[in-house]
C-alpha atoms as a PDB file:
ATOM      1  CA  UNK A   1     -43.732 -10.107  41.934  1.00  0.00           C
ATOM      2  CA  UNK A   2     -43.313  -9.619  38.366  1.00  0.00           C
ATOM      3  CA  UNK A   3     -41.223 -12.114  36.355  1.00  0.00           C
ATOM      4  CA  UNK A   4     -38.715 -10.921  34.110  1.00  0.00           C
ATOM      5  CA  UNK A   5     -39.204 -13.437  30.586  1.00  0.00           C
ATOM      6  CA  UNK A   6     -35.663 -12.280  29.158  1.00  0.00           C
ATOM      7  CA  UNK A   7     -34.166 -14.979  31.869  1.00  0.00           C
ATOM      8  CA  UNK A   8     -36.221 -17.582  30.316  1.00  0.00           C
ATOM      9  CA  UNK A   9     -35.476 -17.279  26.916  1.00  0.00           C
ATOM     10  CA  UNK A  10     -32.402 -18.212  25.720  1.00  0.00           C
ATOM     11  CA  UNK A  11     -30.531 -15.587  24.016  1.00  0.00           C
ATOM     12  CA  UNK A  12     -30.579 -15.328  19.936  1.00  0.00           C
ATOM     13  CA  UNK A  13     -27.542 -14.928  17.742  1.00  0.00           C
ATOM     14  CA  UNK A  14     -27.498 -11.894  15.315  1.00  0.00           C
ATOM     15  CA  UNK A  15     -28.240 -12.994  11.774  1.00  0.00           C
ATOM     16  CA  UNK A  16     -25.899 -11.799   9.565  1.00  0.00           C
ATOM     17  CA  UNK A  17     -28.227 -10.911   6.702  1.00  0.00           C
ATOM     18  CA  UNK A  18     -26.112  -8.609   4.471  1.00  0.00           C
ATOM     19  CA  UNK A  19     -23.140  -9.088   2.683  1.00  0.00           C
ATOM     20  CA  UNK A  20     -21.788  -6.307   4.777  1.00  0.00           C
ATOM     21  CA  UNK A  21     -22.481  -7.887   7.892  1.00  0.00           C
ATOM     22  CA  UNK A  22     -21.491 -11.407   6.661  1.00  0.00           C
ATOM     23  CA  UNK A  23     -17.788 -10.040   5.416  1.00  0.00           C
ATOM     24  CA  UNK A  24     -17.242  -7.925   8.690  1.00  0.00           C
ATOM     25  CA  UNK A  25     -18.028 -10.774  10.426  1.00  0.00           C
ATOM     26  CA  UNK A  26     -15.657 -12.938   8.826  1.00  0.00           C
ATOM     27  CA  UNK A  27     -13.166  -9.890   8.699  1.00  0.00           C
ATOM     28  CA  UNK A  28     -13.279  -9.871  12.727  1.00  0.00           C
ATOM     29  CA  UNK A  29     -12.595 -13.626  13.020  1.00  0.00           C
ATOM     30  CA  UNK A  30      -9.555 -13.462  10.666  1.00  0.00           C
ATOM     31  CA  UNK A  31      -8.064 -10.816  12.641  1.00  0.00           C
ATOM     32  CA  UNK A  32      -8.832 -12.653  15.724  1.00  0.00           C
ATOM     33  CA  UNK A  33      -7.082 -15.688  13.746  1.00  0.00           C
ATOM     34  CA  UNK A  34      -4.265 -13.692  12.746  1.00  0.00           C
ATOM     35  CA  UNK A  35      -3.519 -12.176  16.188  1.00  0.00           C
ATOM     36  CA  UNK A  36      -3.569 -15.791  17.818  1.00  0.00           C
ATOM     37  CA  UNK A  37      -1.439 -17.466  14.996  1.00  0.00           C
ATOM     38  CA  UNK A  38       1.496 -14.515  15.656  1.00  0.00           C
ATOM     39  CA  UNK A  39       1.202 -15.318  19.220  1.00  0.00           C
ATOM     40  CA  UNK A  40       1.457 -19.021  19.042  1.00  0.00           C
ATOM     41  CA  UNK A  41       4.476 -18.493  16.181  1.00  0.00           C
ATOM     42  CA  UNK A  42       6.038 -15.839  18.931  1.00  0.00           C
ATOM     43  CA  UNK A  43       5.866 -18.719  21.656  1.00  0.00           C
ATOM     44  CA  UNK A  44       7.507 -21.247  19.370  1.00  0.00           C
ATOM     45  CA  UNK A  45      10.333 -18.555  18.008  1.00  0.00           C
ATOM     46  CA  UNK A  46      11.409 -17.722  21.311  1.00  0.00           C
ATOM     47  CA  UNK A  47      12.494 -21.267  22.801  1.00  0.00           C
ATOM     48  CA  UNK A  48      13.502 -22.542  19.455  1.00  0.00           C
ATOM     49  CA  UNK A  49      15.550 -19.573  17.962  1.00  0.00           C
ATOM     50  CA  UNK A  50      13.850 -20.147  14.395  1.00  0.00           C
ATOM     51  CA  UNK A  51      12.705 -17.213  12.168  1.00  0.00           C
ATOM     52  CA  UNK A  52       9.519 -15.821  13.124  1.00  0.00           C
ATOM     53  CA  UNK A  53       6.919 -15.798  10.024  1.00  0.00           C
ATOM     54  CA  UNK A  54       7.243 -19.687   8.921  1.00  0.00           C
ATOM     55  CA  UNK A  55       4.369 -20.984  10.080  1.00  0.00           C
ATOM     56  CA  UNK A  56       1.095 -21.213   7.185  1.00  0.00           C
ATOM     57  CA  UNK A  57      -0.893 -18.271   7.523  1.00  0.00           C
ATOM     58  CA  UNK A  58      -3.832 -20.424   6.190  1.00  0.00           C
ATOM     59  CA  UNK A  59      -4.230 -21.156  10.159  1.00  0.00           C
ATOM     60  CA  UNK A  60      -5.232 -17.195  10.479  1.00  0.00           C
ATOM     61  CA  UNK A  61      -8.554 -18.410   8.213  1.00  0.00           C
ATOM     62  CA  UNK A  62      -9.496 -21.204  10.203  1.00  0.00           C
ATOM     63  CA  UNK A  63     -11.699 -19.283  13.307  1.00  0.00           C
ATOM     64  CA  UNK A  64     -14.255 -17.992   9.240  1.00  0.00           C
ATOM     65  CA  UNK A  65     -14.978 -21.517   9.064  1.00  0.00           C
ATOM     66  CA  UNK A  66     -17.192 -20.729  12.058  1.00  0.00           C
ATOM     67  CA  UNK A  67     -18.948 -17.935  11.303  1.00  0.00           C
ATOM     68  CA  UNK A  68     -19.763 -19.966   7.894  1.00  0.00           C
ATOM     69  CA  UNK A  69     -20.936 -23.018  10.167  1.00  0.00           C
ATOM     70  CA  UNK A  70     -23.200 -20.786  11.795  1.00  0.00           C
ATOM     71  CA  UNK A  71     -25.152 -19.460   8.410  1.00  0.00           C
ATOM     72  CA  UNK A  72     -25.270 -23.248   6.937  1.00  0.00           C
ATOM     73  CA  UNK A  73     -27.012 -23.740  10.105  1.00  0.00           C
ATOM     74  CA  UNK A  74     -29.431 -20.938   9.559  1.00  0.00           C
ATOM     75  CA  UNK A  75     -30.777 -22.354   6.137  1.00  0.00           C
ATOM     76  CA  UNK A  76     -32.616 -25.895   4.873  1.00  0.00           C
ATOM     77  CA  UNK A  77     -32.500 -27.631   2.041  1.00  0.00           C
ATOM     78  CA  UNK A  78     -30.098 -29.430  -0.276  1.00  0.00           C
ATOM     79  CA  UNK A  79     -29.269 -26.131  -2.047  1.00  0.00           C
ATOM     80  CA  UNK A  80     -27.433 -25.282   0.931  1.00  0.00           C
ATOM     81  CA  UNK A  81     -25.139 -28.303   0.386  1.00  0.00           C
ATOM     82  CA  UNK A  82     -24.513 -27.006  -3.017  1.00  0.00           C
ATOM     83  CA  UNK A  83     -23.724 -23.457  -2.163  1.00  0.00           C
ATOM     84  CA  UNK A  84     -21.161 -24.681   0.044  1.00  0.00           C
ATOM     85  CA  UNK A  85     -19.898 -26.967  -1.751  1.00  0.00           C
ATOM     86  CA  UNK A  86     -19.505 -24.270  -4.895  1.00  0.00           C
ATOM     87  CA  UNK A  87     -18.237 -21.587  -2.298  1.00  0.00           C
ATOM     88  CA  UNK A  88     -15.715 -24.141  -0.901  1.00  0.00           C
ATOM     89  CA  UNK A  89     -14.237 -24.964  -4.510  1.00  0.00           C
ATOM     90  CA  UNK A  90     -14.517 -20.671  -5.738  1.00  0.00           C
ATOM     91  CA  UNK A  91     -13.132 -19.815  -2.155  1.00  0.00           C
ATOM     92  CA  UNK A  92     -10.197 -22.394  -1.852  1.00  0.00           C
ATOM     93  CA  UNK A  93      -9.693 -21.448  -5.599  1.00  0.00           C
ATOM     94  CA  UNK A  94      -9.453 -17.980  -5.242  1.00  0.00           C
ATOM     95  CA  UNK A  95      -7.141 -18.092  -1.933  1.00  0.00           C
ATOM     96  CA  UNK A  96      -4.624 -20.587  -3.864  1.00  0.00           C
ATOM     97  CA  UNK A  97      -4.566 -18.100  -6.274  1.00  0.00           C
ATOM     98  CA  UNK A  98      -3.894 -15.392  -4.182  1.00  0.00           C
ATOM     99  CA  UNK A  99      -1.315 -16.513  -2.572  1.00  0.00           C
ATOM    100  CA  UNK A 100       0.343 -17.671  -5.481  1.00  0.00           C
ATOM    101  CA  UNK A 101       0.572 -14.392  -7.051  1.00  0.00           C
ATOM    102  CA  UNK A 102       1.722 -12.725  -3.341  1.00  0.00           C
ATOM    103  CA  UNK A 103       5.649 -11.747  -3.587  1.00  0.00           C
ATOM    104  CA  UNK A 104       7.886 -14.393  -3.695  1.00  0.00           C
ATOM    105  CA  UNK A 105       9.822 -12.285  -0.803  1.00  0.00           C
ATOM    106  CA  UNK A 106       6.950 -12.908   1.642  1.00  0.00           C
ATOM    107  CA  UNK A 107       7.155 -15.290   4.445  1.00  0.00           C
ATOM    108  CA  UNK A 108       4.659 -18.013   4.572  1.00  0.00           C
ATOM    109  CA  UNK A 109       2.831 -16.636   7.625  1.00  0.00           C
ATOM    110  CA  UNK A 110       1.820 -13.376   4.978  1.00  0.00           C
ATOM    111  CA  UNK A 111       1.519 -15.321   1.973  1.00  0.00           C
ATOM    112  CA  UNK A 112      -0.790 -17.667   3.108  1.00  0.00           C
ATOM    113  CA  UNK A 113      -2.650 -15.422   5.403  1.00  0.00           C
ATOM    114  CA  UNK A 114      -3.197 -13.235   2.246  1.00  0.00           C
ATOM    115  CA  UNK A 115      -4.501 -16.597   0.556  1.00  0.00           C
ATOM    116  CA  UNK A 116      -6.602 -17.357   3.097  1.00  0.00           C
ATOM    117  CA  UNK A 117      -7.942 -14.043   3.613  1.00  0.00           C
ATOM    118  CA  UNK A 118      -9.295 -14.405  -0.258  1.00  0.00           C
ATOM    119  CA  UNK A 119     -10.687 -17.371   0.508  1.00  0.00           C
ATOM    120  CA  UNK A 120     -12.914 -16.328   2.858  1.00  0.00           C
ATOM    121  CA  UNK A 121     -14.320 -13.148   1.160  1.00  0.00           C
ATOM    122  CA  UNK A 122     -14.660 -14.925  -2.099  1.00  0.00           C
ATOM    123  CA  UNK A 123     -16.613 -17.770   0.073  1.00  0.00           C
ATOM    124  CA  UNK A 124     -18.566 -15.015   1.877  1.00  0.00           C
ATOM    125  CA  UNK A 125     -19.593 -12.610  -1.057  1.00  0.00           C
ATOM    126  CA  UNK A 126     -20.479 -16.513  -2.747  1.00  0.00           C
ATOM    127  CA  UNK A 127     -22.645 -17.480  -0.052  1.00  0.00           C
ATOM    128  CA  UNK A 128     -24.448 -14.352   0.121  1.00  0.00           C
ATOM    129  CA  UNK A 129     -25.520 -14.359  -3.283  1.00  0.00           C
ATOM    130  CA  UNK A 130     -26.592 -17.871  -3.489  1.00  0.00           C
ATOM    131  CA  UNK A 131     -28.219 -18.415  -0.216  1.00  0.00           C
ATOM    132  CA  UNK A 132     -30.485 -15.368  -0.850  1.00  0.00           C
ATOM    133  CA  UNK A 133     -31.622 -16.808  -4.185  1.00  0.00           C
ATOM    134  CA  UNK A 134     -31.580 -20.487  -3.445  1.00  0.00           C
ATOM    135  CA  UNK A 135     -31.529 -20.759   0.377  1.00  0.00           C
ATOM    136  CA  UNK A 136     -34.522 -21.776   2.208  1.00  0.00           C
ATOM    137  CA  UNK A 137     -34.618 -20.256   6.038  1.00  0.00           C
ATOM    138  CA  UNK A 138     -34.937 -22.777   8.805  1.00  0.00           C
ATOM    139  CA  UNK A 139     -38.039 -21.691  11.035  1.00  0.00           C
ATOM    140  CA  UNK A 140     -37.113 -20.388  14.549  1.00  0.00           C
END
């Protein structure tokens, strides 16, 4: 009886190797982020009878910090500790500034989403560019 050698192997993650890919990527967890933050700020509205919108949007940003995990994983090397490092500052920079220029009239939950949407395509489009200059793949 013929084996079948896809049960053996365990199964390998996509690499994300363009900057297409990479910002998608980190698109599709920020929505994912965003949908789960109005959910848990709908659960807490309800009961409580506060306004809906008060809670950091920064939160929505969190599930990128993932999808970044998962490419410093990919690489080797002590330039990869520099590239995030660099990206962290640009990115953090970048969202801070975004949401400080955001209308004033925004709640929190938008303005810091906005910021923290920034962040994380400023970190990606970052990472990309330095990682394929300076990064060093890990073998498989």
């Amino acid at each position: 009886m013929p084996r079948d050698e896809s049960i053996e192997r365990p199964a390998e993650r996509a690499k994300l190797d363009t900057l297409g890919q990479l910002t998608g990527t980190a698109l599709a967890y920020f929505v994912i982020g965003a949908a789960v933050l109005i959910v848990i700020d709908l659960v807490f509205v309800l009961p409580t009878g506060r306004g809906f919108g008060n809670t950091s949007g920064w939160i929505a940003a969190l599930p990128t910090v993932w999808v970044f995990t998962e490419q410093f994983r990919r690489y080797a090397g002590a330039s990869r500790w520099a590239v995030m490092l660099l990206g962290a500052v640009v990115g953090l920079g970048a969202g801070a500034a975004a949401a400080l220029i955001a209308p004033a009239d925004w709640l929190p939950m938008f303005t810091g989403g906005f910021g923290g949407l920034a962040a994380a395509l400023v970190y990606a489009a970052l990472w990309h560019a330095a990682i394929k200059t300076f990064g060093e793949e890990r073998p498989q």
